[in-house]
C-alpha atoms as a PDB file:
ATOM      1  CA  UNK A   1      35.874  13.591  10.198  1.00  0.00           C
ATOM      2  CA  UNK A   2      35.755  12.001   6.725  1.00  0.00           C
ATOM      3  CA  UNK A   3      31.920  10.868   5.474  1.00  0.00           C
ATOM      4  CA  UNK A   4      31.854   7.647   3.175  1.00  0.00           C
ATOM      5  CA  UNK A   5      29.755   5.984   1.228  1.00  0.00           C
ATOM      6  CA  UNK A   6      29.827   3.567   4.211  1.00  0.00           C
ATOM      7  CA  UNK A   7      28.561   6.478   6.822  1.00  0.00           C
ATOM      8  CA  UNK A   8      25.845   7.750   3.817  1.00  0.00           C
ATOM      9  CA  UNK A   9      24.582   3.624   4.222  1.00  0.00           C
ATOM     10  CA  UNK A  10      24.493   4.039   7.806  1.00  0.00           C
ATOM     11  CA  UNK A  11      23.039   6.956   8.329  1.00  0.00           C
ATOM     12  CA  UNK A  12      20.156   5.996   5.816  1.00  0.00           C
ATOM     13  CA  UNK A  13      19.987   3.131   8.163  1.00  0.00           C
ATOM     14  CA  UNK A  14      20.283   4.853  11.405  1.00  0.00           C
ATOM     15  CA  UNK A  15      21.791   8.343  12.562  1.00  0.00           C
ATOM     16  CA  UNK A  16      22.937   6.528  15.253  1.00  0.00           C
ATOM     17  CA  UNK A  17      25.114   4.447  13.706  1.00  0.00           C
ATOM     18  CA  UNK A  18      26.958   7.492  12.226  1.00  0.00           C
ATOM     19  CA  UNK A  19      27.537   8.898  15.968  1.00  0.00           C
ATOM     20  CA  UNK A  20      28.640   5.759  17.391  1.00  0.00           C
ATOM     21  CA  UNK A  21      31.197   5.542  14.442  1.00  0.00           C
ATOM     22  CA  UNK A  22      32.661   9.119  15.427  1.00  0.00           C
ATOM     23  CA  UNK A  23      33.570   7.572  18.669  1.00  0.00           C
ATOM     24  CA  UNK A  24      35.549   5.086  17.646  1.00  0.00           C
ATOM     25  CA  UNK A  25      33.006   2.257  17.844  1.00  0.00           C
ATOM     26  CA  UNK A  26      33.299  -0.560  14.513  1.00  0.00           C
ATOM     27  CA  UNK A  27      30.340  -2.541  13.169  1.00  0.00           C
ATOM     28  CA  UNK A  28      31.132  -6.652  13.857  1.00  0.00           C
ATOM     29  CA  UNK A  29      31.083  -8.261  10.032  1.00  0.00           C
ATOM     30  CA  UNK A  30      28.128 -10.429   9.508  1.00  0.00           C
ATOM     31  CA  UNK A  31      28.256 -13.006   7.252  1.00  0.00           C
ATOM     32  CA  UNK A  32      25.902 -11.246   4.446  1.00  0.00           C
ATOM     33  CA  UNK A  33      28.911  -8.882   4.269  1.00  0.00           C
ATOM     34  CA  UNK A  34      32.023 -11.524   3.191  1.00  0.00           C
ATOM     35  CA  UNK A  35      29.414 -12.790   0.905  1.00  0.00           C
ATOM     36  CA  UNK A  36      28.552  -9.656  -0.380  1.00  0.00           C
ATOM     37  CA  UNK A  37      32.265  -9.308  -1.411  1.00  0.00           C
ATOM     38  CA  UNK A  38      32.025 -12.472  -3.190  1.00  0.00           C
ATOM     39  CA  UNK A  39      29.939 -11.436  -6.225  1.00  0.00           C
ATOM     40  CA  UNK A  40      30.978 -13.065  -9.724  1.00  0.00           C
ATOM     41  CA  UNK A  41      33.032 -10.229 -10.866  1.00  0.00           C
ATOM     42  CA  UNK A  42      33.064 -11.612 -14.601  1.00  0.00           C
ATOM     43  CA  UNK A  43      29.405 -12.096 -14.831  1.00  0.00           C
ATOM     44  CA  UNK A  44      28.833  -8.739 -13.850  1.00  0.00           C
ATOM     45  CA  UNK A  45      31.126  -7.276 -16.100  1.00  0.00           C
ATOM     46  CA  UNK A  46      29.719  -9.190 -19.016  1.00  0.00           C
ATOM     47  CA  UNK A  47      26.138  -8.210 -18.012  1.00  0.00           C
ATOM     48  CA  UNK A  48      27.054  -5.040 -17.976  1.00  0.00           C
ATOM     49  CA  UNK A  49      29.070  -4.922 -21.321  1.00  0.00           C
ATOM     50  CA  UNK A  50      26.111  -6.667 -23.064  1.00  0.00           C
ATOM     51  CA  UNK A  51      23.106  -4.911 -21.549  1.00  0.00           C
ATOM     52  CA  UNK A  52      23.995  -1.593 -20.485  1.00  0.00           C
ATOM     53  CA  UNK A  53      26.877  -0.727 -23.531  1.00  0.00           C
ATOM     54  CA  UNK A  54      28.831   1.536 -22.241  1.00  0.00           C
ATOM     55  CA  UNK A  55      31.790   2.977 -24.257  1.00  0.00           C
ATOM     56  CA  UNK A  56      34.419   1.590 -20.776  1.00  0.00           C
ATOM     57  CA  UNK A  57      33.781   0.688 -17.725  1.00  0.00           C
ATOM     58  CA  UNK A  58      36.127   1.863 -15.087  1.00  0.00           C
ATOM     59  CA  UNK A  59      36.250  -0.390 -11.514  1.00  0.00           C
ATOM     60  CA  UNK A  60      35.896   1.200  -8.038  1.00  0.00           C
ATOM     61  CA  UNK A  61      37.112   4.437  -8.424  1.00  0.00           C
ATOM     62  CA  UNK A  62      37.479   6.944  -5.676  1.00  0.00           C
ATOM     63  CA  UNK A  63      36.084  10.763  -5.608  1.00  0.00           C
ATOM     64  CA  UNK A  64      36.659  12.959  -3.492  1.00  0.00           C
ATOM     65  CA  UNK A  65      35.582  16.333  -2.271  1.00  0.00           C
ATOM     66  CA  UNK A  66      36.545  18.236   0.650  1.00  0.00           C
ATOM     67  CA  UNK A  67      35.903  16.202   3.626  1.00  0.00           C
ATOM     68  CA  UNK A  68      33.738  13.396   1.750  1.00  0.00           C
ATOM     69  CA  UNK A  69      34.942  10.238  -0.114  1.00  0.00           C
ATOM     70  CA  UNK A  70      33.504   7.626  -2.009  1.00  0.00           C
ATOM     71  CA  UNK A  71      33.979   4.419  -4.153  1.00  0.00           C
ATOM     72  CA  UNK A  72      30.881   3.216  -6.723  1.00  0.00           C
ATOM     73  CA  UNK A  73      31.822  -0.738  -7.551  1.00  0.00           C
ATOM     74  CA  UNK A  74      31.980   0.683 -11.087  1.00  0.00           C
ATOM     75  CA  UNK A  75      31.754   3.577 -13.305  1.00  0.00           C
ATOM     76  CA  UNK A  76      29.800   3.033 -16.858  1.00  0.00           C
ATOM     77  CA  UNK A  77      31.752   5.810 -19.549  1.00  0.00           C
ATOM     78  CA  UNK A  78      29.359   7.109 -22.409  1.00  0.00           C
ATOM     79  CA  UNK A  79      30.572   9.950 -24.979  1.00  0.00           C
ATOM     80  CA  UNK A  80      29.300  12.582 -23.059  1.00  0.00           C
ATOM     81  CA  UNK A  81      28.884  11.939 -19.519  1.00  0.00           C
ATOM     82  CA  UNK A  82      29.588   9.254 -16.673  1.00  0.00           C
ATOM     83  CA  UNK A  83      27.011   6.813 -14.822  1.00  0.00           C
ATOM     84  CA  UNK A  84      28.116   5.239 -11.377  1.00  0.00           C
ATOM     85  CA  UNK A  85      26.717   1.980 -10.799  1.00  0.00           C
ATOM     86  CA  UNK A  86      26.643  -0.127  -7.362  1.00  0.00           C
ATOM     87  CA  UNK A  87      26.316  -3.951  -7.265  1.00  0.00           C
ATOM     88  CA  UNK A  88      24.394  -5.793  -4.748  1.00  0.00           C
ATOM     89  CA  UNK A  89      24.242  -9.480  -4.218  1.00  0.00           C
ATOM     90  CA  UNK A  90      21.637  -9.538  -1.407  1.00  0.00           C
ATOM     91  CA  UNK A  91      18.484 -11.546  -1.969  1.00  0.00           C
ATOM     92  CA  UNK A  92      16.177  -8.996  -0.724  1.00  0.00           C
ATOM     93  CA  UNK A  93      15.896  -5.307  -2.723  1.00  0.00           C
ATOM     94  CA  UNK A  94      17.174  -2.653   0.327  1.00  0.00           C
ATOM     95  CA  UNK A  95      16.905   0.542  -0.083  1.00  0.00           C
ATOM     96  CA  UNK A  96      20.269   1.511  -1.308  1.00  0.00           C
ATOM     97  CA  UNK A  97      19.464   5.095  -2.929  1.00  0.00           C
ATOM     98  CA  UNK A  98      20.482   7.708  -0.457  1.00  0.00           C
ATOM     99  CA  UNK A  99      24.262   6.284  -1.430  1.00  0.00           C
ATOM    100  CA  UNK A 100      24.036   5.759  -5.011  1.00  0.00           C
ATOM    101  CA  UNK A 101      23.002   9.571  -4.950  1.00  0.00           C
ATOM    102  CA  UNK A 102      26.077  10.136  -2.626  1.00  0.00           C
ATOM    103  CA  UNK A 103      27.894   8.827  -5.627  1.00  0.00           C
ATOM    104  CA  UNK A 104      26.551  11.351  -7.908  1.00  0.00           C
ATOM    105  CA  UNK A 105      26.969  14.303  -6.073  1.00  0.00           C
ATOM    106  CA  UNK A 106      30.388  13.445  -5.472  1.00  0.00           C
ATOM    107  CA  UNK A 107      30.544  13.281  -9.032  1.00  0.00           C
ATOM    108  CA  UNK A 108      29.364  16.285  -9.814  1.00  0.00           C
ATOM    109  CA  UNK A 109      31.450  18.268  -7.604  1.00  0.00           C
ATOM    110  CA  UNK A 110      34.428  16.737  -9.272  1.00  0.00           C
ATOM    111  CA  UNK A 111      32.843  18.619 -12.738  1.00  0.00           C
ATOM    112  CA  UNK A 112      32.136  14.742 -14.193  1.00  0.00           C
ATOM    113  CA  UNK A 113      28.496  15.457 -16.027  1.00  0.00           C
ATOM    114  CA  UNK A 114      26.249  12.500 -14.405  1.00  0.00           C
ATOM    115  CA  UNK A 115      22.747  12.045 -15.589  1.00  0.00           C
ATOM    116  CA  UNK A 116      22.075   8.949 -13.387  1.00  0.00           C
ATOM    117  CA  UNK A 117      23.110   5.998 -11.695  1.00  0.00           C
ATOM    118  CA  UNK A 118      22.406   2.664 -11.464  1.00  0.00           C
ATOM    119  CA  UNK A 119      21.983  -0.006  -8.787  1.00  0.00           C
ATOM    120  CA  UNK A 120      22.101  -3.677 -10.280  1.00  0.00           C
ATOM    121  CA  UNK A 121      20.832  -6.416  -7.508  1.00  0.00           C
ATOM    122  CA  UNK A 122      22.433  -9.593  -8.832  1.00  0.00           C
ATOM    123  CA  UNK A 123      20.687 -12.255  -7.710  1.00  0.00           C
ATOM    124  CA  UNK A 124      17.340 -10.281  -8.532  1.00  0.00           C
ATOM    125  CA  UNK A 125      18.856  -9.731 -12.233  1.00  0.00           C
ATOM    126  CA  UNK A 126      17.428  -5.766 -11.708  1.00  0.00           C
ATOM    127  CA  UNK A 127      18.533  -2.673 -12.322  1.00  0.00           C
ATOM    128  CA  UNK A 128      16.996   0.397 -10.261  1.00  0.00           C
ATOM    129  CA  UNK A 129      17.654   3.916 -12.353  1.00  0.00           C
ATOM    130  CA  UNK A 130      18.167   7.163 -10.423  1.00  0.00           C
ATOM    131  CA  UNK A 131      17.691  10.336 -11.646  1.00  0.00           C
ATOM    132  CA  UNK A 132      20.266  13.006 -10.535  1.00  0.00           C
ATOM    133  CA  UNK A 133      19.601  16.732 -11.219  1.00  0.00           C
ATOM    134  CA  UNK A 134      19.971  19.842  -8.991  1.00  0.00           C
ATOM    135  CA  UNK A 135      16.910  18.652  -6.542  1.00  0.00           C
ATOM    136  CA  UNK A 136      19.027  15.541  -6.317  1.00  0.00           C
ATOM    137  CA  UNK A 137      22.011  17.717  -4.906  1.00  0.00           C
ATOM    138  CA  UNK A 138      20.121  20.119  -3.096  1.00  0.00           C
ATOM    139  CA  UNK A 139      18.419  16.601  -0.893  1.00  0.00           C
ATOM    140  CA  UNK A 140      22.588  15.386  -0.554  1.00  0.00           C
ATOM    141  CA  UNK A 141      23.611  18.628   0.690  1.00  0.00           C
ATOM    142  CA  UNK A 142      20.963  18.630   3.390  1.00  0.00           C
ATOM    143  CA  UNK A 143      21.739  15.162   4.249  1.00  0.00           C
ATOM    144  CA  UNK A 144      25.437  15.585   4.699  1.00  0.00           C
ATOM    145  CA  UNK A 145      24.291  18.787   6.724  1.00  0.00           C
ATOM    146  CA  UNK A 146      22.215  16.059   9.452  1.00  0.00           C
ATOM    147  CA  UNK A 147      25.640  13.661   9.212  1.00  0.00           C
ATOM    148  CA  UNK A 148      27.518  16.409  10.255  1.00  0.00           C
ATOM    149  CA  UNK A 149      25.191  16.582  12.885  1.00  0.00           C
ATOM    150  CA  UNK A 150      25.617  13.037  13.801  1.00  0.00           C
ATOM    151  CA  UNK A 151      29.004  13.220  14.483  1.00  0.00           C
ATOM    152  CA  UNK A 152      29.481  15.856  16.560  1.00  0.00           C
ATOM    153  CA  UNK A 153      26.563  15.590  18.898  1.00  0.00           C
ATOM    154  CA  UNK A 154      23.305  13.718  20.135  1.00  0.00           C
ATOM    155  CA  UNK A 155      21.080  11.736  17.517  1.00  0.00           C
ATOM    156  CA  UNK A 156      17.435  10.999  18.316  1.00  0.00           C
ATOM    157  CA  UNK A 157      15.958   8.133  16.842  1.00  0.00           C
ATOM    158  CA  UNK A 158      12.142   6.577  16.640  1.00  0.00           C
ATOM    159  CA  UNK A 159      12.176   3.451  14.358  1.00  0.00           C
ATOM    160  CA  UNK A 160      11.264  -0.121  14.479  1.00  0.00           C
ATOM    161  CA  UNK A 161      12.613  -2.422  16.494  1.00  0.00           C
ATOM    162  CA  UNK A 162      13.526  -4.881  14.171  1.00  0.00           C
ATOM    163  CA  UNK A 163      16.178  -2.831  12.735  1.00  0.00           C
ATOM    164  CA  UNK A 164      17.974  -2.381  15.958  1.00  0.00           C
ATOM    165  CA  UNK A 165      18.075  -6.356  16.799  1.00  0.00           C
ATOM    166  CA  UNK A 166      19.797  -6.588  13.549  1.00  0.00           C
ATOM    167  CA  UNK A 167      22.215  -3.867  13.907  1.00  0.00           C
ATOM    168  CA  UNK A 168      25.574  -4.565  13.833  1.00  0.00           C
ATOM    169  CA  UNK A 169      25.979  -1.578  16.605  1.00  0.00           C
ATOM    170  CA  UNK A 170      23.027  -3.014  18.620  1.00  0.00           C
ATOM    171  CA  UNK A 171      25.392  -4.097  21.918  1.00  0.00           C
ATOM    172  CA  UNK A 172      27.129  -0.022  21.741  1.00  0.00           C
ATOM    173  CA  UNK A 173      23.909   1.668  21.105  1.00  0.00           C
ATOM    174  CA  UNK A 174      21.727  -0.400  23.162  1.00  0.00           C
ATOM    175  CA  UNK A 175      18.244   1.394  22.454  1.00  0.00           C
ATOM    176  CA  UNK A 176      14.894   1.400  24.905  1.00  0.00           C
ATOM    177  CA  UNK A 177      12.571  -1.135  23.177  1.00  0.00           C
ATOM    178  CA  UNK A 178       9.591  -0.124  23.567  1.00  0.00           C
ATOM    179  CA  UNK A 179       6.751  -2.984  21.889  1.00  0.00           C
ATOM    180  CA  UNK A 180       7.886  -2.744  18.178  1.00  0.00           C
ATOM    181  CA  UNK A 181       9.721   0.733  18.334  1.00  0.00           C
ATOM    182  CA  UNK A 182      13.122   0.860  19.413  1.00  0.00           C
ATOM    183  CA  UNK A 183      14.461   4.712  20.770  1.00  0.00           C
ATOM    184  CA  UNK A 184      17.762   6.083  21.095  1.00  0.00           C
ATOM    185  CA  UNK A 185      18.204   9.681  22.135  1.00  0.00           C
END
């Protein structure tokens, strides 16, 4: 089974979501989703241009390596190296890391010298900078080794309930609530 940059956001979110997705079960689209499809496309790209100066700037691209795939909303081209960079129009700062290092190792196995990359929350006008080095890989690979995981058997899973109730995969995965911890296992 192919790992995304969808199933990396998932599984940050909960393993369990990455399971339920290997049997066949979709998220339902929430409304925060269309919308996050509908950023301003040109004021990002002039932000970008007249902030960040990179030499081009190259629009979802997609890397691949072996059984993993992924598409940054944009790729920032200096002289000597590459810098993927993910928009986010949500009003709230998530924690979007785990995938924007995704990005970079997929980068890197694809020989493209990366440095960083970026995560730009729109309506927050920030930037969040991540480091990538070989720490940075070594943490991916063991990530995409508990994915793997995931998919091909049972996922435990101690976290607060509040998460689950707004789960898109809250009616397949139907946890134990338990006060304010929700368990799956």
């Amino acid at each position: 089974m192919t790992i995304s940059g969808i199933t990396i956001k998932h599984f940050a979110y909960c393993p369990q979501i990455v399971r339920l997705e290997s049997m066949g079960f979709a998220e339902r689209v929430s409304e925060a989703m269309i919308e996050g499809e509908r950023v301003e496309k040109d004021k990002v790209m002039n932000f970008l241009y007249a902030t960040l100066r990179p030499l081009n700037i190259i629009g979802k691209p997609i890397f691949r390596y072996k059984d993993l795939i992924g598409s940054p909303d944009y790729v920032l081209t200096y002289p000597n190296y590459w810098v993927p960079l993910d928009v986010k129009s949500g009003r709230k700062r998530y924690d979007h890391k785990l995938q924007m290092k995704y990005y970079l190792y997929l980068m890197d196995m694809n020989g493209i010298n990366v440095k960083e990359g970026l995560i730009y929350y729109v309506s927050l006008k920030e930037i969040v900078r991540l480091n990538y080095n070989y720490a940075e890989r070594r943490y991916v690979e063991g990530v995409l080794s508990k994915i793997r995981e995931a998919m091909n058997g049972r996922v435990k899973v101690v976290q607060d309930a509040r998460k689950c109730y707004n789960c898109g995969f809250y009616t397949f995965c139907r946890p134990k609530i338990k006060g304010n911890l929700a368990y799956v296992d």
